[in-house]
N, C-alpha and C. Protein backbone atom coordinates (compact mmCIF):
# COMPACT_ATOMS: atom_id res chain seq x y z
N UNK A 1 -11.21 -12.78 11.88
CA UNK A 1 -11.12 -13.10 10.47
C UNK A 1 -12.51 -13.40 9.90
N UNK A 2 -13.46 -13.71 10.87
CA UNK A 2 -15.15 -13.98 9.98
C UNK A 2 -15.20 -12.73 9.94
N UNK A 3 -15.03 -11.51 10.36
CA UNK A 3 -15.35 -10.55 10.04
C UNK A 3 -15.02 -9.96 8.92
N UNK A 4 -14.12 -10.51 8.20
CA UNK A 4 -13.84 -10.03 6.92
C UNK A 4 -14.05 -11.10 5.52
N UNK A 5 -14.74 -12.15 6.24
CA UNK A 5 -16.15 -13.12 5.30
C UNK A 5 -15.11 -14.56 4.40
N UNK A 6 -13.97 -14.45 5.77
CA UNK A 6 -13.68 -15.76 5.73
C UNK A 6 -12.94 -16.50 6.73
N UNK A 7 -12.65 -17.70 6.71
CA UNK A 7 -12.68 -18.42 7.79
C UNK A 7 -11.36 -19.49 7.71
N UNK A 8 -10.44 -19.24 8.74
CA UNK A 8 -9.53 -20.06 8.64
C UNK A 8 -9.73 -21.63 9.46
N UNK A 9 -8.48 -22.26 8.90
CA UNK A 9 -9.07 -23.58 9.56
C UNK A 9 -7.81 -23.57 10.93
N UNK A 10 -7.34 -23.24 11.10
CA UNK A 10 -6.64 -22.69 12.59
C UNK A 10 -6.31 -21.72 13.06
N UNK A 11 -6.42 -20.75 13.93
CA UNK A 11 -6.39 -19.85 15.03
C UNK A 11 -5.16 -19.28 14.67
N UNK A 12 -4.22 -19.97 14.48
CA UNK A 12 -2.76 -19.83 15.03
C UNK A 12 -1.92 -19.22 13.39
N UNK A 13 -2.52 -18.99 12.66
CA UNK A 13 -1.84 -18.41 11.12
C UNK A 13 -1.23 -16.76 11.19
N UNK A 14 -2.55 -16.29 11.62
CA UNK A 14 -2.69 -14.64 11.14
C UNK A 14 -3.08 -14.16 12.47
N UNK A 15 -2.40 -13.32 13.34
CA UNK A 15 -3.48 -12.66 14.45
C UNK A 15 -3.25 -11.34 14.68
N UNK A 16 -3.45 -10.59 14.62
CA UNK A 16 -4.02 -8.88 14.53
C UNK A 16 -2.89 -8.21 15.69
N UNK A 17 -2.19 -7.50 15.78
CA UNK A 17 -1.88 -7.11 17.41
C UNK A 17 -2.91 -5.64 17.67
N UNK A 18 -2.53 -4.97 18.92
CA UNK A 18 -2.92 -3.76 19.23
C UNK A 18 -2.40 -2.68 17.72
N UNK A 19 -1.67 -2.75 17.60
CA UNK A 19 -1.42 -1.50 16.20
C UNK A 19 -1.97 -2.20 14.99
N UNK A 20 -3.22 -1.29 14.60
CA UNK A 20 -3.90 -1.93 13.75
C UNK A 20 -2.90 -1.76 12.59
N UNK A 21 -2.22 -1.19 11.98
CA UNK A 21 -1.21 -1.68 11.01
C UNK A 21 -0.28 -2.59 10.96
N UNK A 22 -0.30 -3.36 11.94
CA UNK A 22 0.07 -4.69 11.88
C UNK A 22 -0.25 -6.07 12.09
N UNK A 23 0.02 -7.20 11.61
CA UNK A 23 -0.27 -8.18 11.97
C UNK A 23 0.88 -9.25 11.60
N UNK A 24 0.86 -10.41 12.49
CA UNK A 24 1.95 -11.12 12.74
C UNK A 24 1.41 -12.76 12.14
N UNK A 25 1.94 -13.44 11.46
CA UNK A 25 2.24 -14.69 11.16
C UNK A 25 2.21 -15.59 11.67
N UNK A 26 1.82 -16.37 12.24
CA UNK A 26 2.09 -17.41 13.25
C UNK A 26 1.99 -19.39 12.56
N UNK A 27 2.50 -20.04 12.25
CA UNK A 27 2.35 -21.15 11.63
C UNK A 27 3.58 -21.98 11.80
N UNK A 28 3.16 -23.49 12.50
CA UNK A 28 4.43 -24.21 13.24
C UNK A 28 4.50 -25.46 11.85
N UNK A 29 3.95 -25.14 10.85
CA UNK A 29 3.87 -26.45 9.90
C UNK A 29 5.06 -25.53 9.03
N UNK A 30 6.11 -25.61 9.04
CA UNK A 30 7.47 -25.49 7.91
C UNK A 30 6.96 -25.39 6.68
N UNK A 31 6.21 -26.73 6.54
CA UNK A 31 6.09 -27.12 4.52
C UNK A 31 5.01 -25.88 4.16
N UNK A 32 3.93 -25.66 5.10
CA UNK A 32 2.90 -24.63 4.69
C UNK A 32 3.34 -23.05 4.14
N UNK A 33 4.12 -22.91 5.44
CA UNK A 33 4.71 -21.40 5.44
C UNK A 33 5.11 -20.80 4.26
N UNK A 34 6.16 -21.24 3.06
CA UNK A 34 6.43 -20.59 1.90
C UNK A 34 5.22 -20.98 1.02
N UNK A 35 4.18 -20.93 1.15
CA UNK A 35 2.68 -21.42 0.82
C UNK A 35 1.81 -20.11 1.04
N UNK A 36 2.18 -19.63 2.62
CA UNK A 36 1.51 -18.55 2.69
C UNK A 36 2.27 -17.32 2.44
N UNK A 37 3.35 -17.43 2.49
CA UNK A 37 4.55 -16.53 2.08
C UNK A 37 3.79 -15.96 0.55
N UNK A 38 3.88 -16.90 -0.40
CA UNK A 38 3.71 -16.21 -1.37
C UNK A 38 2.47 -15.89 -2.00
N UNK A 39 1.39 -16.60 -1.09
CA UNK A 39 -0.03 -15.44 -0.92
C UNK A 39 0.06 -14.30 -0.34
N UNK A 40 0.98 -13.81 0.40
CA UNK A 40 0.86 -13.07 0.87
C UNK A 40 1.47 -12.12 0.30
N UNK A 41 2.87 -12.03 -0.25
CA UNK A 41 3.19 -11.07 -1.13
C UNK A 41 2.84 -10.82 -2.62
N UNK A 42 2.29 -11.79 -3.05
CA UNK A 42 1.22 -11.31 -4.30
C UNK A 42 0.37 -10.53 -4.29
N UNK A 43 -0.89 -10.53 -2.82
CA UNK A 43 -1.36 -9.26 -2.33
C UNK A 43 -0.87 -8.35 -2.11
N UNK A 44 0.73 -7.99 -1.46
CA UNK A 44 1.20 -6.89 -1.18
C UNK A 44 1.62 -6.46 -2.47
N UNK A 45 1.86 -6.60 -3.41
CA UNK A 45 2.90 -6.82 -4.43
C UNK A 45 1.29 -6.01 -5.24
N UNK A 46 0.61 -6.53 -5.59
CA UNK A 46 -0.63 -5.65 -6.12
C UNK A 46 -1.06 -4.40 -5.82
N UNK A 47 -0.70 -4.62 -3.94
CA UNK A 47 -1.66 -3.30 -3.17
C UNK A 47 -0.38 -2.41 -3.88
N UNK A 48 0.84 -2.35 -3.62
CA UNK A 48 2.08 -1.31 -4.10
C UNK A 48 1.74 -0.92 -5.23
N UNK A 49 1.21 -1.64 -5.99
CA UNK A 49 1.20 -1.40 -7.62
C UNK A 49 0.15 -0.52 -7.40
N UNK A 50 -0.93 -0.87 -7.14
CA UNK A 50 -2.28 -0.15 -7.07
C UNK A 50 -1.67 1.47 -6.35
N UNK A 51 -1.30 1.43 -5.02
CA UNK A 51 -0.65 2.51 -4.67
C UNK A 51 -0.10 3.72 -5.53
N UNK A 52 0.88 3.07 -6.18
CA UNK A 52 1.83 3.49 -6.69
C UNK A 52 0.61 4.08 -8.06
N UNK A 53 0.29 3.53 -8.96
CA UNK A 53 -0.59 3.91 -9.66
C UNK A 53 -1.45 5.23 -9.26
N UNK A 54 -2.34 5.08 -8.11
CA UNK A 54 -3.00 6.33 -7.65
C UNK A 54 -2.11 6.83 -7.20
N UNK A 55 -0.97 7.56 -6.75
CA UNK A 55 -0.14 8.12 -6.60
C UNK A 55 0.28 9.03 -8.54
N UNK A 56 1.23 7.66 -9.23
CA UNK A 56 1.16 8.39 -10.19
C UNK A 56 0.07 9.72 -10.89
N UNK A 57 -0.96 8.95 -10.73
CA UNK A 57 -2.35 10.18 -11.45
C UNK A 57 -2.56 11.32 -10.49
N UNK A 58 -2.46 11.14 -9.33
CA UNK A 58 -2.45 12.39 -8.51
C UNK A 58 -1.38 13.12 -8.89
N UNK A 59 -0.05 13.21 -9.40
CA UNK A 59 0.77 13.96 -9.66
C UNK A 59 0.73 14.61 -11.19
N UNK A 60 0.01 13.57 -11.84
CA UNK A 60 -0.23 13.78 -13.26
C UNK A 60 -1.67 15.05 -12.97
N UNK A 61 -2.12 14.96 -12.41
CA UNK A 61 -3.17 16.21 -12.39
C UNK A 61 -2.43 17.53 -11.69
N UNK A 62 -1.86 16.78 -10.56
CA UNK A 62 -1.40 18.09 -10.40
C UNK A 62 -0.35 18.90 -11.32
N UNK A 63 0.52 18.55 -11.90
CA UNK A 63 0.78 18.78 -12.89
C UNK A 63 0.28 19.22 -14.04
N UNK A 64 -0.80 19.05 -14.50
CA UNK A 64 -1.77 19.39 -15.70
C UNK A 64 -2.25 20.56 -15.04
N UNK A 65 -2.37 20.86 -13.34
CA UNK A 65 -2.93 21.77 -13.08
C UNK A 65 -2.16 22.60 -13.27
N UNK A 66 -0.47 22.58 -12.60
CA UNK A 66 -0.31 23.72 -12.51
C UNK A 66 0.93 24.08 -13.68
N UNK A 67 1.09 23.43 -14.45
CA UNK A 67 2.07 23.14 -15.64
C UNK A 67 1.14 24.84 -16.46
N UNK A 68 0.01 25.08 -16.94
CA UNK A 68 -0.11 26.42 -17.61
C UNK A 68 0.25 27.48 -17.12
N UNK A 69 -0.14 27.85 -15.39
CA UNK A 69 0.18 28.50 -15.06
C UNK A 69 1.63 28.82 -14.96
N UNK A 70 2.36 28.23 -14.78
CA UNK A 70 3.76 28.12 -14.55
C UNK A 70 4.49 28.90 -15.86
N UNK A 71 4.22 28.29 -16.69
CA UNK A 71 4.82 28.54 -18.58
C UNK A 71 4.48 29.90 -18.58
N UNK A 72 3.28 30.39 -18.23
CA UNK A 72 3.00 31.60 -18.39
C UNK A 72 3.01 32.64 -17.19
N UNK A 73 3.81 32.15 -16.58
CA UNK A 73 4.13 33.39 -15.55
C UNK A 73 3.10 33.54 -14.50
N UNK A 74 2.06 33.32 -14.06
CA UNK A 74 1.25 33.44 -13.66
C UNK A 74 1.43 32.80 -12.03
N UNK A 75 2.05 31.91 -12.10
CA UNK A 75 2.75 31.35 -10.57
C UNK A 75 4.26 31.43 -10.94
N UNK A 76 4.96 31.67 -9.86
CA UNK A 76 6.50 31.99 -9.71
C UNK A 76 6.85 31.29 -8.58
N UNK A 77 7.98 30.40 -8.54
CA UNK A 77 8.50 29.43 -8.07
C UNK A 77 9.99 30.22 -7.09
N UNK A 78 9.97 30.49 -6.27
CA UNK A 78 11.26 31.04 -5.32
C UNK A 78 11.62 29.90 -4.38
N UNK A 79 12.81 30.06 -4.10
CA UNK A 79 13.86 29.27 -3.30
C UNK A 79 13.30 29.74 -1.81
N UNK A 80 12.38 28.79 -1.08
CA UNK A 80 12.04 28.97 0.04
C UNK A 80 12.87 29.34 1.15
N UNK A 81 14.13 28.55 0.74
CA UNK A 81 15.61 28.82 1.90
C UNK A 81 16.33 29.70 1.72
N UNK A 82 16.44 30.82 0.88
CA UNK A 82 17.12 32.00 0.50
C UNK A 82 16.58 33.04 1.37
């Protein structure tokens, strides 16, 4: 966690496993936990949004891209499974 330029005050909160897409929770104080609970999904809750956002505009271009061609015949759309 200093590696990412901050510093907890116990060991035992946040710890990384082997699959870097995950990480596990760890905290024996009850009252804290819905404390970090909802730091924690406020970040997730942003990153989705943010996601979701660059997602939207990538489709919005592609779309702008290929929306002329389409109207005008120029690309033709067939039923791949036929």
């Amino acid at each position: 966690m200093k590696g990412l330029g901050f510093e907890l005050e116990a060991e035992d909160y946040i710890s990384f496993t082997k699959n870097k897409n995950e990480f596990v929770f760890k905290c024996n104080d009850k009252e804290l936990m819905p404390d970090i609970f909802i730091q924690f999904f406020g970040v997730w809750k942003n990153q989705i949004a943010l996601l979701n956002t660059m997602q939207n505009q990538y489709l919005e271009e592609l779309r702008n891209a290929l929306l002329p061609d389409l109207m005008s015949g120029k690309l033709d759309v067939t039923n791949v499974n036929s």
